[in-house]
PDB file of N, CA and C in Angstrom:
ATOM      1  N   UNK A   1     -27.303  78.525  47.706  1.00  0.00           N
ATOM      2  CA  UNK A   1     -25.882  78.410  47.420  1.00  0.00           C
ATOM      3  C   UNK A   1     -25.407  79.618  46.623  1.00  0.00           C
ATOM      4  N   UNK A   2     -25.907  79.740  45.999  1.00  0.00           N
ATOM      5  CA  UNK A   2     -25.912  81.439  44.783  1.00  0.00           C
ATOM      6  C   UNK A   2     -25.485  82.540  45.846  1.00  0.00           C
ATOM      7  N   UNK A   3     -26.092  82.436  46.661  1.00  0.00           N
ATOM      8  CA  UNK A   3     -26.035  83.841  47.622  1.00  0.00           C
ATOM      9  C   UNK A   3     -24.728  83.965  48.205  1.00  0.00           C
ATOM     10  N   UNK A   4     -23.858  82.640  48.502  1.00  0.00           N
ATOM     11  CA  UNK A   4     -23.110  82.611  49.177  1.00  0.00           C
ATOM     12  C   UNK A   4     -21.845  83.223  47.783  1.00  0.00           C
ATOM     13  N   UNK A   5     -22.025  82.892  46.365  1.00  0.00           N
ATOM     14  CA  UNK A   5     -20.978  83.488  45.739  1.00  0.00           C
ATOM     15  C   UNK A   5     -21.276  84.739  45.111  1.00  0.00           C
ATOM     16  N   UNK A   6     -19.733  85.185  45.094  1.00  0.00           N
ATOM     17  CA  UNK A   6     -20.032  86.397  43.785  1.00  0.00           C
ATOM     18  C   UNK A   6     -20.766  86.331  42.882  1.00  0.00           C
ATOM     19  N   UNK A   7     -21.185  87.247  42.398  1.00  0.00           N
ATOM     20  CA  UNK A   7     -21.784  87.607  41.157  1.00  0.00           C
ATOM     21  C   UNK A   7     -21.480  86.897  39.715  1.00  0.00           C
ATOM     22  N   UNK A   8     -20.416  87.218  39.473  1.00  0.00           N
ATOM     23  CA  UNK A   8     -19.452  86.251  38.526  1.00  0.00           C
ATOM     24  C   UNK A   8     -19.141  85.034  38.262  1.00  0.00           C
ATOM     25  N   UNK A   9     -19.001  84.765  39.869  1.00  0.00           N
ATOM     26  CA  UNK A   9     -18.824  83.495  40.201  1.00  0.00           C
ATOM     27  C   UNK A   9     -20.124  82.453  39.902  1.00  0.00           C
ATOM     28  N   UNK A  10     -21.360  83.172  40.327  1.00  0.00           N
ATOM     29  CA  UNK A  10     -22.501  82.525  40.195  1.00  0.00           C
ATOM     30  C   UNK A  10     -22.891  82.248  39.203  1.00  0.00           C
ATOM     31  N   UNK A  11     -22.604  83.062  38.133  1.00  0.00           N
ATOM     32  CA  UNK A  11     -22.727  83.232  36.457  1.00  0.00           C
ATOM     33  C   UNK A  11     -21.873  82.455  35.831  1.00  0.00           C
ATOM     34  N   UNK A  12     -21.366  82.317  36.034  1.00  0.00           N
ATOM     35  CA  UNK A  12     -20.073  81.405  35.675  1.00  0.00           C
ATOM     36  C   UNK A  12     -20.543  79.838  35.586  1.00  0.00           C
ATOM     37  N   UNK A  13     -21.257  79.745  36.927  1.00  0.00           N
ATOM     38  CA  UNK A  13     -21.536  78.410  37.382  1.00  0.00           C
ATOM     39  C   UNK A  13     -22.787  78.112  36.417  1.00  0.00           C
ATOM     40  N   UNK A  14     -23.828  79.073  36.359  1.00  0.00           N
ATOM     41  CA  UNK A  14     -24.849  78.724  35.639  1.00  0.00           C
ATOM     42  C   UNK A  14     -24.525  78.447  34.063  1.00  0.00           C
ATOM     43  N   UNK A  15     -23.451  79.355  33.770  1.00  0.00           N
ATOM     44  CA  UNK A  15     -23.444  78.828  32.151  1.00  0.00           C
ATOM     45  C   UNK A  15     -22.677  77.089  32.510  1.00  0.00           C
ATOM     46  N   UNK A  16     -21.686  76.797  33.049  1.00  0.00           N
ATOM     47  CA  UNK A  16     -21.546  75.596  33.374  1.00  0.00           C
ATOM     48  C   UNK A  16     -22.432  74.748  32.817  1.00  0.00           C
ATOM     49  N   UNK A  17     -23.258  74.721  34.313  1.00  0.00           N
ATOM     50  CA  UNK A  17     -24.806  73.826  33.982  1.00  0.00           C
ATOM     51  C   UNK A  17     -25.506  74.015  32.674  1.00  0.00           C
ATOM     52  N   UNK A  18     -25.189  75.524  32.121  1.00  0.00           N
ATOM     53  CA  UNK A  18     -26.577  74.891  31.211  1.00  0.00           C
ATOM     54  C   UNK A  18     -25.731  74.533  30.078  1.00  0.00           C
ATOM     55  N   UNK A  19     -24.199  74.613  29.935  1.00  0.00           N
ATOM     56  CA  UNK A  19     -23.079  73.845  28.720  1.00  0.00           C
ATOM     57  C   UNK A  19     -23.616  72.396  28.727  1.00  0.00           C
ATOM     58  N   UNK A  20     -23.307  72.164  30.044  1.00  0.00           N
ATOM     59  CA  UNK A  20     -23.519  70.232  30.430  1.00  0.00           C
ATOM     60  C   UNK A  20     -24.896  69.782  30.044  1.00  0.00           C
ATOM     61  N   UNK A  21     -25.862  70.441  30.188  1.00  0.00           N
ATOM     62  CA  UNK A  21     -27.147  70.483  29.883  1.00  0.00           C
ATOM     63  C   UNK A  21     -27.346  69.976  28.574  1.00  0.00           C
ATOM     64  N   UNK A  22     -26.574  71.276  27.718  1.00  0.00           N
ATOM     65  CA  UNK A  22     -27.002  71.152  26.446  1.00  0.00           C
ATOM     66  C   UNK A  22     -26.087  69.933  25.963  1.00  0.00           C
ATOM     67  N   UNK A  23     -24.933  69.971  26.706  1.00  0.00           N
ATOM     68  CA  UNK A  23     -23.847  68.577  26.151  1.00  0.00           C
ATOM     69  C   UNK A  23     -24.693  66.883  26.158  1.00  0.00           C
ATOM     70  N   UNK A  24     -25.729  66.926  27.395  1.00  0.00           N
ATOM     71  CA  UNK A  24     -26.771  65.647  27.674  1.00  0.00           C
ATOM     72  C   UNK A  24     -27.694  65.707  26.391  1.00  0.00           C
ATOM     73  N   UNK A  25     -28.318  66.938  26.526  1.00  0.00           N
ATOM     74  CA  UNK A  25     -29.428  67.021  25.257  1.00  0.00           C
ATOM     75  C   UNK A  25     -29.266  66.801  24.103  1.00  0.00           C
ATOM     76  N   UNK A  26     -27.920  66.404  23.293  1.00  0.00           N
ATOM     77  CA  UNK A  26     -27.246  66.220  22.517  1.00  0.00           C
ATOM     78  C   UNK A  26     -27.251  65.138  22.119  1.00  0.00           C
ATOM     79  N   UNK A  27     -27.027  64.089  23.108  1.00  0.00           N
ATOM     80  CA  UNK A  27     -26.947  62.905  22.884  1.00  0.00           C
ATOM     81  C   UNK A  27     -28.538  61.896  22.365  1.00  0.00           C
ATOM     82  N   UNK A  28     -29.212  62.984  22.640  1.00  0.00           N
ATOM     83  CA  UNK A  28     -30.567  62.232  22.718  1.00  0.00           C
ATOM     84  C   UNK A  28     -31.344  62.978  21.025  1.00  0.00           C
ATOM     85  N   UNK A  29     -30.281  63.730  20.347  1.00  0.00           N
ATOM     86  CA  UNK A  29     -30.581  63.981  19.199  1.00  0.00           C
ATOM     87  C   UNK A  29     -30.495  63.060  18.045  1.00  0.00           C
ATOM     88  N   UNK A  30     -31.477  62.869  17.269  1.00  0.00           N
ATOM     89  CA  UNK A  30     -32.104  61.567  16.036  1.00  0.00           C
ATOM     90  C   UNK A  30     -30.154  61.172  15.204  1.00  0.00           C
ATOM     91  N   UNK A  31     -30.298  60.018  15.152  1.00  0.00           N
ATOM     92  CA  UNK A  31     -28.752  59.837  14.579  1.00  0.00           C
ATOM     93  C   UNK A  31     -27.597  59.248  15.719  1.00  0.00           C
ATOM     94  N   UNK A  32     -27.684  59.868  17.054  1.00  0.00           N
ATOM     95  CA  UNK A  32     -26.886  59.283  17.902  1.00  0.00           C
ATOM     96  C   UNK A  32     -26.933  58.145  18.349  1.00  0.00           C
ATOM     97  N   UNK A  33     -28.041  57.792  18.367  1.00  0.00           N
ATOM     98  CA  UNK A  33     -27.917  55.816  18.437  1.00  0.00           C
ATOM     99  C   UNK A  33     -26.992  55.267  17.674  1.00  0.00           C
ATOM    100  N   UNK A  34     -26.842  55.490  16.690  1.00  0.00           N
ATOM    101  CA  UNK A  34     -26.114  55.462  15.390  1.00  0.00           C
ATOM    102  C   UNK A  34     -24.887  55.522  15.901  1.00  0.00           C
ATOM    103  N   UNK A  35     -24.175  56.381  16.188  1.00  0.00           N
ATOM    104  CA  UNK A  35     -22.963  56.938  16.564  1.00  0.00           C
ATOM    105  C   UNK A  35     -22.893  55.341  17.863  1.00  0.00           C
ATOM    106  N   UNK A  36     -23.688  55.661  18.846  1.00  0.00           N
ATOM    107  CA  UNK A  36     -23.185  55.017  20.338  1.00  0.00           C
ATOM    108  C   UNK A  36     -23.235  53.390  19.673  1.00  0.00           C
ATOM    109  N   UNK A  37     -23.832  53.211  18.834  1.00  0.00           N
ATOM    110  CA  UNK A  37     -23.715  51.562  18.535  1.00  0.00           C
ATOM    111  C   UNK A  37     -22.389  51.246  17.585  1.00  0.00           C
ATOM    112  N   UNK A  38     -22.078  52.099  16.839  1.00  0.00           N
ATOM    113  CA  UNK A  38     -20.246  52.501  16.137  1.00  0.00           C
ATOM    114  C   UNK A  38     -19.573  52.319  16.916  1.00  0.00           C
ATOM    115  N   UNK A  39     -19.397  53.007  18.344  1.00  0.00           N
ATOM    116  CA  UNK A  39     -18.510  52.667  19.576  1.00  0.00           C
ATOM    117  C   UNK A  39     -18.697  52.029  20.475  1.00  0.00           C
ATOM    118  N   UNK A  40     -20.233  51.100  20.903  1.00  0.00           N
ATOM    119  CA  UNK A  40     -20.284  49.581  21.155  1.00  0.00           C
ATOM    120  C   UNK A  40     -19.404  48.698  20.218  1.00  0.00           C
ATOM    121  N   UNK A  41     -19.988  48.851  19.083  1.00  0.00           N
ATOM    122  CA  UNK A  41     -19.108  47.666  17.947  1.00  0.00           C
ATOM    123  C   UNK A  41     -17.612  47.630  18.030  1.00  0.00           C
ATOM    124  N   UNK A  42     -17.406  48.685  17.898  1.00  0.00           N
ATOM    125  CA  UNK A  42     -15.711  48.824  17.871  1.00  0.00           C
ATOM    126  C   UNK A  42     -15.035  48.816  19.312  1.00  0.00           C
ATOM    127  N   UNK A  43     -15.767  48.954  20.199  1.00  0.00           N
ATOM    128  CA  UNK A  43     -15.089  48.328  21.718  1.00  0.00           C
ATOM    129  C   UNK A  43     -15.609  46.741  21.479  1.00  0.00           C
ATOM    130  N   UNK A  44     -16.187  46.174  21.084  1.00  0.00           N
ATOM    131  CA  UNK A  44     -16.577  44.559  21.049  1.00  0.00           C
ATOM    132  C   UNK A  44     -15.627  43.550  20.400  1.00  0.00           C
ATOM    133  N   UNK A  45     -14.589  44.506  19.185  1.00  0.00           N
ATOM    134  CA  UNK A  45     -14.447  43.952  17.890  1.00  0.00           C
ATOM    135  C   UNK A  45     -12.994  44.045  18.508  1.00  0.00           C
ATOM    136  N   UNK A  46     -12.605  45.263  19.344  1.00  0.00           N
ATOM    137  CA  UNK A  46     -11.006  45.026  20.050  1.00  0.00           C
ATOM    138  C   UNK A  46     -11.144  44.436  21.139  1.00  0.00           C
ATOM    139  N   UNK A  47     -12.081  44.379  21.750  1.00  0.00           N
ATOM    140  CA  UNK A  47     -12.163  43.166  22.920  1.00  0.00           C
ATOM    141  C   UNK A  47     -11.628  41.684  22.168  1.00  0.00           C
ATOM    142  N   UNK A  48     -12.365  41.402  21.228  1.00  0.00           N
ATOM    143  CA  UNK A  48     -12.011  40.394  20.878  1.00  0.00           C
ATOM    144  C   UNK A  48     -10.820  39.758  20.135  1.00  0.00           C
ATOM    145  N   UNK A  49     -10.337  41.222  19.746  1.00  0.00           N
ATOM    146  CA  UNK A  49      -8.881  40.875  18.914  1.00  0.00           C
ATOM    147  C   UNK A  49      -8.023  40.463  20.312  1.00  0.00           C
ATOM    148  N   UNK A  50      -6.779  39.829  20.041  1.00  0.00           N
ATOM    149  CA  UNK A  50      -5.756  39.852  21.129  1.00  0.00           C
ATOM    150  C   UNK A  50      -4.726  40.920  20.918  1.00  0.00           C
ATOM    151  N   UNK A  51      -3.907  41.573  22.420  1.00  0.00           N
ATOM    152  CA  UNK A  51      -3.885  43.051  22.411  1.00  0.00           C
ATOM    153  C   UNK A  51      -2.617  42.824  21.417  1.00  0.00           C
ATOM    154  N   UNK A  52      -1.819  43.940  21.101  1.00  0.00           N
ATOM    155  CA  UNK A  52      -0.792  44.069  20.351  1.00  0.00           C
ATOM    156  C   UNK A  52       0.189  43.670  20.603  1.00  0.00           C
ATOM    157  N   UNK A  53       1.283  43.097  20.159  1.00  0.00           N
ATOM    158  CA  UNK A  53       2.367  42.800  21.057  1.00  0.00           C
ATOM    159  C   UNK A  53       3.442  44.055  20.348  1.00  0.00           C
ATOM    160  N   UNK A  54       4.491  44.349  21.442  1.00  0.00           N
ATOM    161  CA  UNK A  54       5.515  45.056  21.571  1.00  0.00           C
ATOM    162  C   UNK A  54       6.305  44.514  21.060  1.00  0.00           C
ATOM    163  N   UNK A  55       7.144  45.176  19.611  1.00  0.00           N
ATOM    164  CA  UNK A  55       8.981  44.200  20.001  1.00  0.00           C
ATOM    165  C   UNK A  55       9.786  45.265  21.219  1.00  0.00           C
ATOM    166  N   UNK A  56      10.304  44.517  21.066  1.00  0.00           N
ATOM    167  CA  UNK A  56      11.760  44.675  22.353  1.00  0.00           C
ATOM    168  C   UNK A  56      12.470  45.418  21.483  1.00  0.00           C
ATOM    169  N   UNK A  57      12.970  46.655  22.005  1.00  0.00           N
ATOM    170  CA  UNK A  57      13.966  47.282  21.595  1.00  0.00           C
ATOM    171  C   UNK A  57      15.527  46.562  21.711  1.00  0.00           C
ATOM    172  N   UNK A  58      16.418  46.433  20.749  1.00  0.00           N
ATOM    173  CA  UNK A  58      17.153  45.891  21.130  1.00  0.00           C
ATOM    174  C   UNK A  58      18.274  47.403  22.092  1.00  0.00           C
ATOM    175  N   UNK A  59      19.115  46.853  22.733  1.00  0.00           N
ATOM    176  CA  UNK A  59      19.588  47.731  23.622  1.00  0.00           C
ATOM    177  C   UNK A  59      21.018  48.303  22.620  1.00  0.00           C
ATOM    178  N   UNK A  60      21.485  49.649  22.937  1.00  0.00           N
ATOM    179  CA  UNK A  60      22.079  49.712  21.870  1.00  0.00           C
ATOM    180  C   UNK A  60      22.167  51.522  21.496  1.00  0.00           C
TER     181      UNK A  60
END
């Protein structure tokens, strides 16, 4: 697939991949459990609230 692009283009693509790369490898650094169970809890804790209600603007 490389062959088929520019030079630039190809380079381009590889830093891509290895951004996303390092963006995965990240997650699997000591402490992030930590973090992903903060934003389990707090999606669990507004699941369970009931959603907000709106007032009505009065018209005007």
């Amino acid at each position: 697939m490389d062959e088929d692009l520019d030079p630039r283009e190809a380079e381009r693509t590889r830093r891509r991949d290895k951004d996303l790369e390092a963006e995965r490898r990240a997650l699997l650094n000591p402490g992030m459990g930590k973090v992903f169970k903060q934003i389990q809890d707090a999606q669990a804790r507004s699941a369970d609230e009931p959603p907000k209600r709106r007032r009505r603007r009065s018209p005007g």
